[in-house]
N, C-alpha and C. Protein backbone atom coordinates (compact mmCIF):
# COMPACT_ATOMS: atom_id res chain seq x y z
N UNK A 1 0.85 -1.18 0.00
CA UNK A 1 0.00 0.00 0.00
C UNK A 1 0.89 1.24 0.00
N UNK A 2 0.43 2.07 -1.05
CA UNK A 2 1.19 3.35 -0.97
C UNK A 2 0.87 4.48 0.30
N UNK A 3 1.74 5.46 0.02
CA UNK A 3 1.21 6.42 1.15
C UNK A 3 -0.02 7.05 0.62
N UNK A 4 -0.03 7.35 -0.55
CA UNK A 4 -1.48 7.91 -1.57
C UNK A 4 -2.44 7.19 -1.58
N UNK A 5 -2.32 6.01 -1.58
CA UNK A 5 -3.34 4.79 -0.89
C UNK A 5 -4.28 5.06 0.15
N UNK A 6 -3.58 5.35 1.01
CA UNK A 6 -3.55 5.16 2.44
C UNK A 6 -3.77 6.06 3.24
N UNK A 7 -3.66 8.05 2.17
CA UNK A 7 -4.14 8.61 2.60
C UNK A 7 -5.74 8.76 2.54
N UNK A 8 -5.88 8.20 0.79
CA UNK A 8 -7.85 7.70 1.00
C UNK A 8 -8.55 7.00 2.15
N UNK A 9 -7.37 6.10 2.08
CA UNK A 9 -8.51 4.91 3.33
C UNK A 9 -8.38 5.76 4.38
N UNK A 10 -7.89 6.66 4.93
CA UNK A 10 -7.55 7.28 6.06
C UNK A 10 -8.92 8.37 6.29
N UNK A 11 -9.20 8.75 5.17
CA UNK A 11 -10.34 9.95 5.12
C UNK A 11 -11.49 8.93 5.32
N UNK A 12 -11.69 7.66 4.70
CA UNK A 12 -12.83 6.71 4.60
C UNK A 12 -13.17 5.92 5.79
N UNK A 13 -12.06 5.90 6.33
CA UNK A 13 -12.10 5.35 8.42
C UNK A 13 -12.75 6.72 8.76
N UNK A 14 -12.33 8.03 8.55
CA UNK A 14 -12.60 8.95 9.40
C UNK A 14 -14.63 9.18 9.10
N UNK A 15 -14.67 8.98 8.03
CA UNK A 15 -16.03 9.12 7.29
C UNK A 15 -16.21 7.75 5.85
N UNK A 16 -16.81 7.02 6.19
CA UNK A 16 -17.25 5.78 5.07
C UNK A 16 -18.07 6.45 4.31
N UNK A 17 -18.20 6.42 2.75
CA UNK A 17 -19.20 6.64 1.64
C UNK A 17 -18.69 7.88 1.37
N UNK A 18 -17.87 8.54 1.84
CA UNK A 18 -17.45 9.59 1.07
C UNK A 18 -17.65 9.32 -0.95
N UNK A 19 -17.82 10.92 -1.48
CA UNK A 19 -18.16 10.54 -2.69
C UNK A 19 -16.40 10.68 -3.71
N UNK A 20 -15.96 10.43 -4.51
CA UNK A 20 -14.61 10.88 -5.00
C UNK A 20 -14.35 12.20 -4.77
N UNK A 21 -15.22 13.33 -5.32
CA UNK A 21 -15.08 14.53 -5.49
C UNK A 21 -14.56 15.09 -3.50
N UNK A 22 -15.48 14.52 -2.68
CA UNK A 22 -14.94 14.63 -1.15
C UNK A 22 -13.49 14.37 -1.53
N UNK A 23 -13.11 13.29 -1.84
CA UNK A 23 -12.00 12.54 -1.58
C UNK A 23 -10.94 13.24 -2.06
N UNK A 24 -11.08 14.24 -3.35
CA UNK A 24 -10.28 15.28 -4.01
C UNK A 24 -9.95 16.28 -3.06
N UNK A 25 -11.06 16.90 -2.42
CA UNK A 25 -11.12 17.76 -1.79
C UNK A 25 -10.37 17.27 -0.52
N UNK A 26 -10.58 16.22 0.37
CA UNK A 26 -9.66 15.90 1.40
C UNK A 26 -8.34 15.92 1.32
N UNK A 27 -7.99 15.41 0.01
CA UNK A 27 -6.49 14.72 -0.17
C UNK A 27 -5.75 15.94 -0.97
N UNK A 28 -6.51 16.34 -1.48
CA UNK A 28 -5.60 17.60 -2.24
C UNK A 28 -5.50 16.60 -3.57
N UNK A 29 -5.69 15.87 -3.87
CA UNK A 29 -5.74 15.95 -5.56
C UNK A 29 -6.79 15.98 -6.48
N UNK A 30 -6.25 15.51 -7.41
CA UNK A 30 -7.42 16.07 -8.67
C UNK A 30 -8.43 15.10 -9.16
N UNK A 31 -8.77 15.11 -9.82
CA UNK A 31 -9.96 13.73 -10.12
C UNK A 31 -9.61 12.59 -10.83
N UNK A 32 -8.92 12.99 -11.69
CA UNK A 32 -8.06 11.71 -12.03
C UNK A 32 -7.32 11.04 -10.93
N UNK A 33 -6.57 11.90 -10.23
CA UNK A 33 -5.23 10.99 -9.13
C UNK A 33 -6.33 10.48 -8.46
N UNK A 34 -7.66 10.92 -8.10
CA UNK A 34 -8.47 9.75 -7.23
C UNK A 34 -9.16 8.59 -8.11
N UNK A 35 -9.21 8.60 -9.13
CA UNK A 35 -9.94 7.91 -9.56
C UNK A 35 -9.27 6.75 -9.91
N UNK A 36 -8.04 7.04 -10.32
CA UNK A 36 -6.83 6.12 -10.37
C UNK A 36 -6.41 5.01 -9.24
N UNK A 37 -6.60 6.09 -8.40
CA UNK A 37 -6.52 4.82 -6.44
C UNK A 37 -7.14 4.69 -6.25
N UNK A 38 -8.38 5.21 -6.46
CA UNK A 38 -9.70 4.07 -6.16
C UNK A 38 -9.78 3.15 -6.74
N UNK A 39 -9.23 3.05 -8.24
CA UNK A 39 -9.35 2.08 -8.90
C UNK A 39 -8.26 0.50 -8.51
N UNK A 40 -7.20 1.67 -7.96
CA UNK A 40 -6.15 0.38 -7.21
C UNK A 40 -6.57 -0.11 -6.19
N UNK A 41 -7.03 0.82 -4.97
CA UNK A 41 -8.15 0.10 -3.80
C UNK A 41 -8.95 -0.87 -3.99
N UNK A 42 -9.57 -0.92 -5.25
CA UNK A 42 -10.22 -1.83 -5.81
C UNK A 42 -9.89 -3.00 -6.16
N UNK A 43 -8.99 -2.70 -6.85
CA UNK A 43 -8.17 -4.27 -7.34
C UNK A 43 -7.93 -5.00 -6.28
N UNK A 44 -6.95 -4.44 -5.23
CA UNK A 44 -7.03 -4.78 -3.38
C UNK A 44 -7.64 -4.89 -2.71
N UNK A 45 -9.00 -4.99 -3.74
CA UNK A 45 -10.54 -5.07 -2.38
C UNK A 45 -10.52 -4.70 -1.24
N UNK A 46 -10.29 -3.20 -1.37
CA UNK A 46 -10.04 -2.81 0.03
C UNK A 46 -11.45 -1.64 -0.12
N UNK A 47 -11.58 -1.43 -1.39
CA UNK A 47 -12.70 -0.22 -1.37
C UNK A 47 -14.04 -0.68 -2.50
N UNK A 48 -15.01 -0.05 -2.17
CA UNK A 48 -16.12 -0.60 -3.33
C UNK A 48 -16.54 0.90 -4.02
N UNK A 49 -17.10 0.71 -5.53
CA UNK A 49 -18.07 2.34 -5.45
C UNK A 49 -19.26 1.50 -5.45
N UNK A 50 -19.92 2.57 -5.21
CA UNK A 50 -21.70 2.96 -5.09
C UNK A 50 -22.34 3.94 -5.93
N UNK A 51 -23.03 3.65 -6.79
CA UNK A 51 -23.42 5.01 -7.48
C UNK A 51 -24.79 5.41 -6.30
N UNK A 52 -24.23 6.88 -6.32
CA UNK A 52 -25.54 7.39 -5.43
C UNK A 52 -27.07 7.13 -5.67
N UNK A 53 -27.62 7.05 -4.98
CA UNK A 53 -28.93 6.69 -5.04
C UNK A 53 -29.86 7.99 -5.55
N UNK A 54 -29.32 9.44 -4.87
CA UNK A 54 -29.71 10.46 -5.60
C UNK A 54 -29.21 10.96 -6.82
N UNK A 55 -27.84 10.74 -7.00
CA UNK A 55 -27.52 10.91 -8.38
C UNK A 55 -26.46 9.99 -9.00
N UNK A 56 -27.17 9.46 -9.62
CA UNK A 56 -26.16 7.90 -10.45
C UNK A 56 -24.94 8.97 -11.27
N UNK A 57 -24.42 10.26 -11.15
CA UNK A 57 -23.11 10.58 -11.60
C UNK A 57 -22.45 10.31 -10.63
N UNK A 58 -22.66 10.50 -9.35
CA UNK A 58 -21.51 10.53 -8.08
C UNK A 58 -21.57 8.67 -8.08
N UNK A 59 -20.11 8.57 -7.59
CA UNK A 59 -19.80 7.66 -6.78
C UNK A 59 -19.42 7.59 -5.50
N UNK A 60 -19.97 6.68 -4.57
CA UNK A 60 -19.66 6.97 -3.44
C UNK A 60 -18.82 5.52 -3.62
N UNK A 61 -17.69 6.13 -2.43
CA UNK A 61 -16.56 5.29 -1.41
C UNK A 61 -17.26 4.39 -0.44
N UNK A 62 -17.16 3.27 -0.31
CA UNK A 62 -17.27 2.59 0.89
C UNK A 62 -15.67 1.24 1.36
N UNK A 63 -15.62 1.32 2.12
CA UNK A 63 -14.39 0.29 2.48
C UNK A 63 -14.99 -0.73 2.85
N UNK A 64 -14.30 -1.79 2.25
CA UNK A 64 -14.43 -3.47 2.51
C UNK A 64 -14.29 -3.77 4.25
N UNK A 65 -14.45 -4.96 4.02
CA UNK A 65 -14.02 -5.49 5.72
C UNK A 65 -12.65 -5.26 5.78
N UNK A 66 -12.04 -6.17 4.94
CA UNK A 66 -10.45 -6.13 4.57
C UNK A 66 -9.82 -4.77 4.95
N UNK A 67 -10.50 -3.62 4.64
CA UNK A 67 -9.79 -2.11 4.77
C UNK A 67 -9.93 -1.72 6.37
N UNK A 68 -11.14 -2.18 6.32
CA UNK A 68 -11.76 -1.54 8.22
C UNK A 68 -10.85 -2.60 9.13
N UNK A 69 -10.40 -3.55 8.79
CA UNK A 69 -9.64 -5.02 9.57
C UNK A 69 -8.08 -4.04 9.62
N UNK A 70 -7.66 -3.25 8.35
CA UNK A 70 -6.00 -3.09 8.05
C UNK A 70 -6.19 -1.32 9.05
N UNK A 71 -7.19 -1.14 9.51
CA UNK A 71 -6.93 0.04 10.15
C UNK A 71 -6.49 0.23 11.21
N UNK A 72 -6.56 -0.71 12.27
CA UNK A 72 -5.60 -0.59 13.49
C UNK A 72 -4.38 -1.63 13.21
N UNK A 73 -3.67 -1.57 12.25
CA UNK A 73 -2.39 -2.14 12.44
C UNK A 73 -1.83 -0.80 11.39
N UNK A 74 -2.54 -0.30 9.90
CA UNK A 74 -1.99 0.58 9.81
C UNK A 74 -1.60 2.20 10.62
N UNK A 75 -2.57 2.85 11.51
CA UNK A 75 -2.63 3.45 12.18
C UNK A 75 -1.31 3.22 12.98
N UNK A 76 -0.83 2.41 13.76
CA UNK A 76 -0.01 1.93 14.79
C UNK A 76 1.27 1.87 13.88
N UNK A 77 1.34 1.97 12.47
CA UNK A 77 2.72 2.23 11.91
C UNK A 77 2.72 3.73 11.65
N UNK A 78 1.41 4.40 11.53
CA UNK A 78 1.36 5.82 11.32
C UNK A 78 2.15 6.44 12.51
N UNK A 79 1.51 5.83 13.76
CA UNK A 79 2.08 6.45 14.93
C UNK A 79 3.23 6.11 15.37
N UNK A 80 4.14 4.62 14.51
CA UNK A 80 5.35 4.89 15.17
C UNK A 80 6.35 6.07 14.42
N UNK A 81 5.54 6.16 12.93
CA UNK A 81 6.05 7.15 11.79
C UNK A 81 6.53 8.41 12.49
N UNK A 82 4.80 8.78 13.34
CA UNK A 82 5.02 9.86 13.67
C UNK A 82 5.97 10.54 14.69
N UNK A 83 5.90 9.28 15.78
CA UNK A 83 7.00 9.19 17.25
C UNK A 83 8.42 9.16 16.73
N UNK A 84 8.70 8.63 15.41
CA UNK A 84 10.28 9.03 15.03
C UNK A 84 10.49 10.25 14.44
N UNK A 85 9.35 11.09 13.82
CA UNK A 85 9.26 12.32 13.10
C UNK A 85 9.56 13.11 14.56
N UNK A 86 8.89 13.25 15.12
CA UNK A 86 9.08 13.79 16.35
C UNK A 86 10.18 13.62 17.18
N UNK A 87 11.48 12.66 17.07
CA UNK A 87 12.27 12.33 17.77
C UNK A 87 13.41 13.79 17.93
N UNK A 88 13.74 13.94 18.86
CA UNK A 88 14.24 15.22 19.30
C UNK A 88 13.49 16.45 19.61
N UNK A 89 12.25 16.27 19.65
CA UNK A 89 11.35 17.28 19.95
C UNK A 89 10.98 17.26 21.47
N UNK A 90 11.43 18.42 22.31
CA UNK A 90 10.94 18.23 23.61
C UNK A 90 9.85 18.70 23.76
N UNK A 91 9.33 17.12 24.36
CA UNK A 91 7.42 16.71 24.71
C UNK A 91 6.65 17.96 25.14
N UNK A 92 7.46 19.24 25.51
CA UNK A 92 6.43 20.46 25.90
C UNK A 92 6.19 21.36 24.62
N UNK A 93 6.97 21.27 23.55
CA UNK A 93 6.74 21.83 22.12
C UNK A 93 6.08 20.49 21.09
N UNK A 94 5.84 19.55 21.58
CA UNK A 94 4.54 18.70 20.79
C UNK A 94 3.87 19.34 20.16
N UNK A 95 2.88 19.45 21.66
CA UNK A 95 2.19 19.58 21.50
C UNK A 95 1.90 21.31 20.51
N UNK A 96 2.48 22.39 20.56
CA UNK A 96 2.53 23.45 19.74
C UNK A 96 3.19 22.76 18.27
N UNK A 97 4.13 21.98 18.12
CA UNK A 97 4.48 21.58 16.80
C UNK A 97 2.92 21.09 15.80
N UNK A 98 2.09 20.35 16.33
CA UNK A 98 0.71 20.02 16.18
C UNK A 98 0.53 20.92 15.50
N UNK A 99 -0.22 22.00 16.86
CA UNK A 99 -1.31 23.10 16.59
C UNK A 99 -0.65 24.01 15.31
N UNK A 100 0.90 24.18 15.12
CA UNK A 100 1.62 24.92 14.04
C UNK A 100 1.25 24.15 12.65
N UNK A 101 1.43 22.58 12.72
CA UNK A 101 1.07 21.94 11.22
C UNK A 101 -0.47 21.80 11.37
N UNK A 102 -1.29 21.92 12.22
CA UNK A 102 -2.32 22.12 11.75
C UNK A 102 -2.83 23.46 10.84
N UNK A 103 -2.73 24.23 11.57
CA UNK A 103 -3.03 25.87 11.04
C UNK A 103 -2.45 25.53 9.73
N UNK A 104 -1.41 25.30 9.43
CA UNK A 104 -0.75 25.13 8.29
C UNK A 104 -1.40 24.76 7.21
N UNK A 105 -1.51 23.29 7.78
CA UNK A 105 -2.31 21.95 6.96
C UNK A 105 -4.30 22.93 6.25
N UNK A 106 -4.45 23.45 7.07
CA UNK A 106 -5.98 24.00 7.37
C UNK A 106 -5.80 25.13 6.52
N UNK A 107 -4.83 25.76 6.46
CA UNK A 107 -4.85 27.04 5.33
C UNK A 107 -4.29 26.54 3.74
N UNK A 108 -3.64 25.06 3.90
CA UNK A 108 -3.86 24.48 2.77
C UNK A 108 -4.84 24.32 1.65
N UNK A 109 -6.42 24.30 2.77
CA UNK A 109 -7.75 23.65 2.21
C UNK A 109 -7.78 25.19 1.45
């Protein structure tokens, strides 16, 4: 699984059925780069579409068992990712290192 992978399934744990166009908008890419990993999610039966029930153009996201099963073991490599990203950071500027890439991350959108 890529990291581009993995940032979809990550939005789809946080919220299931998301539609692609969400998924653009979460991840920062374009409609092709999602449509492309959804299409690899797929092959990996890790994700299904749905055409909406209100409008058969959208597709909605849903994750397999297989994806909802790989989320607490991937998570737990996210967080050791993150505990080495952080290594040399003293534990009282964490927590402000956070709140700084958030604001960041948030003026991204």
């Amino acid at each position: 699984m890529t990291i581009e992978q993995w940032s979809v399934l990550y939005h789809l744990w946080k919220e299931d059925g998301k539609s692609q166009q969400e998924l653009c908008n979460a991840t920062f890419r374009d409609k092709p780069s999602i449509t492309r990993l959804v299409d690899n999610l797929e092959k990996l039966q890790l994700v299904k579409r749905v055409a909406s029930e209100s409008d058969r153009r959208i597709n909605r996201i849903y994750l397999t068992r297989l994806a909802q099963k790989l989320q607490e073991q991937t998570m737990g490599l996210a967080e050791e990712t993150l505990n080495e990203a952080l290594g040399g950071v003293p534990a009282d500027k964490v927590d402000v290192c956070k709140t700084v890439l958030q604001i960041v991350y948030d003026n991204l959108k």
